[in-house]
Protein backbone atom coordinates (compact mmCIF):
# COMPACT_ATOMS: atom_id res chain seq x y z
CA UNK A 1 -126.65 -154.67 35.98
CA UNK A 2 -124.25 -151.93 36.88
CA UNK A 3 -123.74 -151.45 32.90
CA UNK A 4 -126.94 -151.08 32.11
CA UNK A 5 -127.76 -147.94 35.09
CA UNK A 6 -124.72 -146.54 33.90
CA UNK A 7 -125.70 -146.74 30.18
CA UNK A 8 -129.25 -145.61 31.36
CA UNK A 9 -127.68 -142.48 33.29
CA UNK A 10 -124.85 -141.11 30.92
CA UNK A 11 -127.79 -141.28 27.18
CA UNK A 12 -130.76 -140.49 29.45
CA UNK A 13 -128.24 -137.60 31.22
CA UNK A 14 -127.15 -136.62 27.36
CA UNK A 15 -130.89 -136.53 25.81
CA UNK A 16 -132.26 -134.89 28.36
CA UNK A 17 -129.50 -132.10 28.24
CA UNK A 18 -129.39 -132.01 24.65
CA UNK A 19 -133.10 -131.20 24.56
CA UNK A 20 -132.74 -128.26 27.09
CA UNK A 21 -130.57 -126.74 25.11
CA UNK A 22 -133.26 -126.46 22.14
CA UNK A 23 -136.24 -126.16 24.77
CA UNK A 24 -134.78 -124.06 27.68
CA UNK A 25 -131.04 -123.14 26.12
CA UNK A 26 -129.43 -124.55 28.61
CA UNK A 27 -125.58 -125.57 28.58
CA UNK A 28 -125.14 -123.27 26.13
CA UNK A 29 -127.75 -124.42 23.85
CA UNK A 30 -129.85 -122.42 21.78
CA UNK A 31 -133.46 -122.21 23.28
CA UNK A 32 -136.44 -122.31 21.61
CA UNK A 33 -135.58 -118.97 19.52
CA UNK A 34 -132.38 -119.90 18.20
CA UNK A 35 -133.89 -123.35 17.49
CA UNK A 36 -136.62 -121.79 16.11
CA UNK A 37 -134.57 -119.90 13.78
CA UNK A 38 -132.87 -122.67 12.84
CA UNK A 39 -135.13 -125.15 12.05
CA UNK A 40 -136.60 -122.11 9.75
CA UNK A 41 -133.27 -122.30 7.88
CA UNK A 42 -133.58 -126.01 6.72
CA UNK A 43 -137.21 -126.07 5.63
CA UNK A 44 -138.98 -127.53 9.33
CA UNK A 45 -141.93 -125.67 9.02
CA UNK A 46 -143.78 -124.38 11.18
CA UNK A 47 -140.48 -123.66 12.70
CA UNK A 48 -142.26 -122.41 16.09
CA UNK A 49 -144.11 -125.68 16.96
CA UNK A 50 -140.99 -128.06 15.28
CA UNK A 51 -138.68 -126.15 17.91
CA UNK A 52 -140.29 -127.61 20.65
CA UNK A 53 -140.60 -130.92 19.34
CA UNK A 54 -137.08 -130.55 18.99
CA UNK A 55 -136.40 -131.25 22.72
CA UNK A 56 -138.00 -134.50 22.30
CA UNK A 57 -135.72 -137.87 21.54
CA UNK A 58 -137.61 -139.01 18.32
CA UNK A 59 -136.12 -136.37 16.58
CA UNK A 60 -132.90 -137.78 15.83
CA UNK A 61 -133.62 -139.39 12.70
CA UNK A 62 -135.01 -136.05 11.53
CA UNK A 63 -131.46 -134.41 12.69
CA UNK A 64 -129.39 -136.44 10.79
CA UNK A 65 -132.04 -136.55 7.30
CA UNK A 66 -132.23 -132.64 7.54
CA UNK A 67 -128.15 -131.47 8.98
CA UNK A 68 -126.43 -134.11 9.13
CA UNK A 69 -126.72 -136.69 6.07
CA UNK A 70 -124.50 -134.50 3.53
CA UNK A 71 -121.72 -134.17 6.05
CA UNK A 72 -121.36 -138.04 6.10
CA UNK A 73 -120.32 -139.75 9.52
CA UNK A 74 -118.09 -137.88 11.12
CA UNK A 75 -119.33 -135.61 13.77
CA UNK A 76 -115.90 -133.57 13.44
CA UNK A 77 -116.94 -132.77 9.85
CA UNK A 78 -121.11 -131.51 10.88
CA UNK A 79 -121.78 -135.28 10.40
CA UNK A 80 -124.44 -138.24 12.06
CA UNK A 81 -122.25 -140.03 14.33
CA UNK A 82 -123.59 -138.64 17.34
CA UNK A 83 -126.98 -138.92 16.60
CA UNK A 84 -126.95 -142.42 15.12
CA UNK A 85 -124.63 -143.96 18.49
CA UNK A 86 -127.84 -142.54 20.42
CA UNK A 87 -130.21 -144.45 19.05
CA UNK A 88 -128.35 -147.60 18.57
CA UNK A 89 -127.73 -147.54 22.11
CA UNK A 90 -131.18 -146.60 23.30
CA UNK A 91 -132.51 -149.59 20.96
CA UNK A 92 -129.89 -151.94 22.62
CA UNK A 93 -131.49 -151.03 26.05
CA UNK A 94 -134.74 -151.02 24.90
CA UNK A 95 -133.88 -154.52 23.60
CA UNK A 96 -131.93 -155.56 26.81
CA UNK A 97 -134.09 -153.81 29.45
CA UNK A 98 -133.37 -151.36 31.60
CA UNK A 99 -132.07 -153.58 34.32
CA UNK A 100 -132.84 -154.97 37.96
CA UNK A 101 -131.81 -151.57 39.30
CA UNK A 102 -134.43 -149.87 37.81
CA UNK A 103 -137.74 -148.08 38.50
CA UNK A 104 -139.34 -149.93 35.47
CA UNK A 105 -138.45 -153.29 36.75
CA UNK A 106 -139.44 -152.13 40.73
CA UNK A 107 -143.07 -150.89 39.16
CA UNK A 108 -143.55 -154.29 37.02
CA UNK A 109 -143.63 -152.31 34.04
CA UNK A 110 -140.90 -153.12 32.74
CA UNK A 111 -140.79 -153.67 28.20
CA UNK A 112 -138.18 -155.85 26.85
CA UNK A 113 -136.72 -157.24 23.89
CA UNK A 114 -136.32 -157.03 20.26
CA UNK A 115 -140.06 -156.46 19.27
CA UNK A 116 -140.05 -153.13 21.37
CA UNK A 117 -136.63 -152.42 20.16
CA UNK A 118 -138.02 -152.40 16.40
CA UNK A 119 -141.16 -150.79 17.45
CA UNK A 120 -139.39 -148.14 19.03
CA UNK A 121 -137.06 -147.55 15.72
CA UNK A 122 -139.81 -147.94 13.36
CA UNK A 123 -142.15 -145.26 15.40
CA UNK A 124 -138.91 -142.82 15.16
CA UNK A 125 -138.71 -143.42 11.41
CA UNK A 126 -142.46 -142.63 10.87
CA UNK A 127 -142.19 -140.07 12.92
CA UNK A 128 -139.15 -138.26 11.14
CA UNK A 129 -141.03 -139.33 7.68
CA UNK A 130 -144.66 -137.25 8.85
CA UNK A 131 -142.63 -134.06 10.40
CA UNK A 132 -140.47 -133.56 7.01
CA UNK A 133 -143.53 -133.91 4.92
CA UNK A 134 -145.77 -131.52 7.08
CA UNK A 135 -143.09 -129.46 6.49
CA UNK A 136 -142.86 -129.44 2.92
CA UNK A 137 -146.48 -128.62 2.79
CA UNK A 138 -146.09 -125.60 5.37
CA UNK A 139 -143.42 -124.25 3.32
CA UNK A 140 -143.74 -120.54 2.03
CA UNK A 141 -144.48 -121.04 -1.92
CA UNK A 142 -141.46 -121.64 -3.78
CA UNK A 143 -139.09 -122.63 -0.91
CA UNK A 144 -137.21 -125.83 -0.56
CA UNK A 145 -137.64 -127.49 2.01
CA UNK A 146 -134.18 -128.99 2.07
CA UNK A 147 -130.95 -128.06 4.13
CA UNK A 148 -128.89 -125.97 1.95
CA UNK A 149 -125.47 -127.74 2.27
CA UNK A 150 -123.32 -124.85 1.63
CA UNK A 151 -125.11 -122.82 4.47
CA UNK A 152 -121.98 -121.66 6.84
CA UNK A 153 -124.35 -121.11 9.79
CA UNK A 154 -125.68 -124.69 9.11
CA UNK A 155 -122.24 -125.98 9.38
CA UNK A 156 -122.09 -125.23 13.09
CA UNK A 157 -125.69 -126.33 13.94
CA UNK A 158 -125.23 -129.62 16.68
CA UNK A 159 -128.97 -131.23 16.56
């Protein structure tokens, strides 16, 4: 019980800060130019309306496809790490349920177990799948629409 709320409070606490930095550039994050600009640099285009669906948590799988992939695992080397222990452990509450000590459970709304887990992952995957087509079609002519890996301001870039 007391897991579970604190697992709930430190990745809820983390994704919700993690998209102010893109939306609002808060704790030292971007905001919505800078992510802007940056999403322009890998091929997200349009890069105005992908930076604010960059504050959003089914973006992840799009994060580590576009930045991160190349760089491997390691998030000391640019890699997924971080991106990919998010959404294991939002699946495994999404799985496990958020809990008796929960506003969920207290409404009777609560959504449990492995079919909403695998809903939930295959609704990010589609997701990430329709935004990097859309932007391959809203590419300029003759751009790629894929991260150039030897970028050095890509290196740096935390989705």
């Amino acid at each position: 019980m007391i897991g579970r709320l604190a697992a709930r409070a430190v990745i809820g606490g983390l994704f919700i800060a993690h998209g102010t930095q893109k939306l609002f550039g808060w704790f030292d994050g971007p905001g919505p130019v800078g992510t802007e600009q940056m999403l322009g640099k890998i091929g997200m285009h349009p890069a105005s309306r992908n930076a604010m669906a960059a504050g959003l948590t089914g973006t992840m799988i799009t994060a580590i496809q576009k930045v991160h992939l190349d760089n491997g695992p390691w998030n000391t080397q640019g890699g997924y790490e971080y991106n990919l222990a998010l959404i294991a452990a939002l699946l495994g509450l999404a799985d496990s349920g958020p809990g008796t000590l929960s506003l969920d459970r207290a409404l009777g709304i609560e959504k449990t177990g492995p079919g909403w887990a695998l809903a939930a992952l295959g609704a990010g995957v589609l997701a990430s799948a329709a935004t990097i087509e859309l932007a391959r079609r809203h590419a300029p002519a003759g751009e790629d629409s894929r991260q150039a890996t030897d970028d050095p301001e890509l290196a740096t870039v935390r989705t």
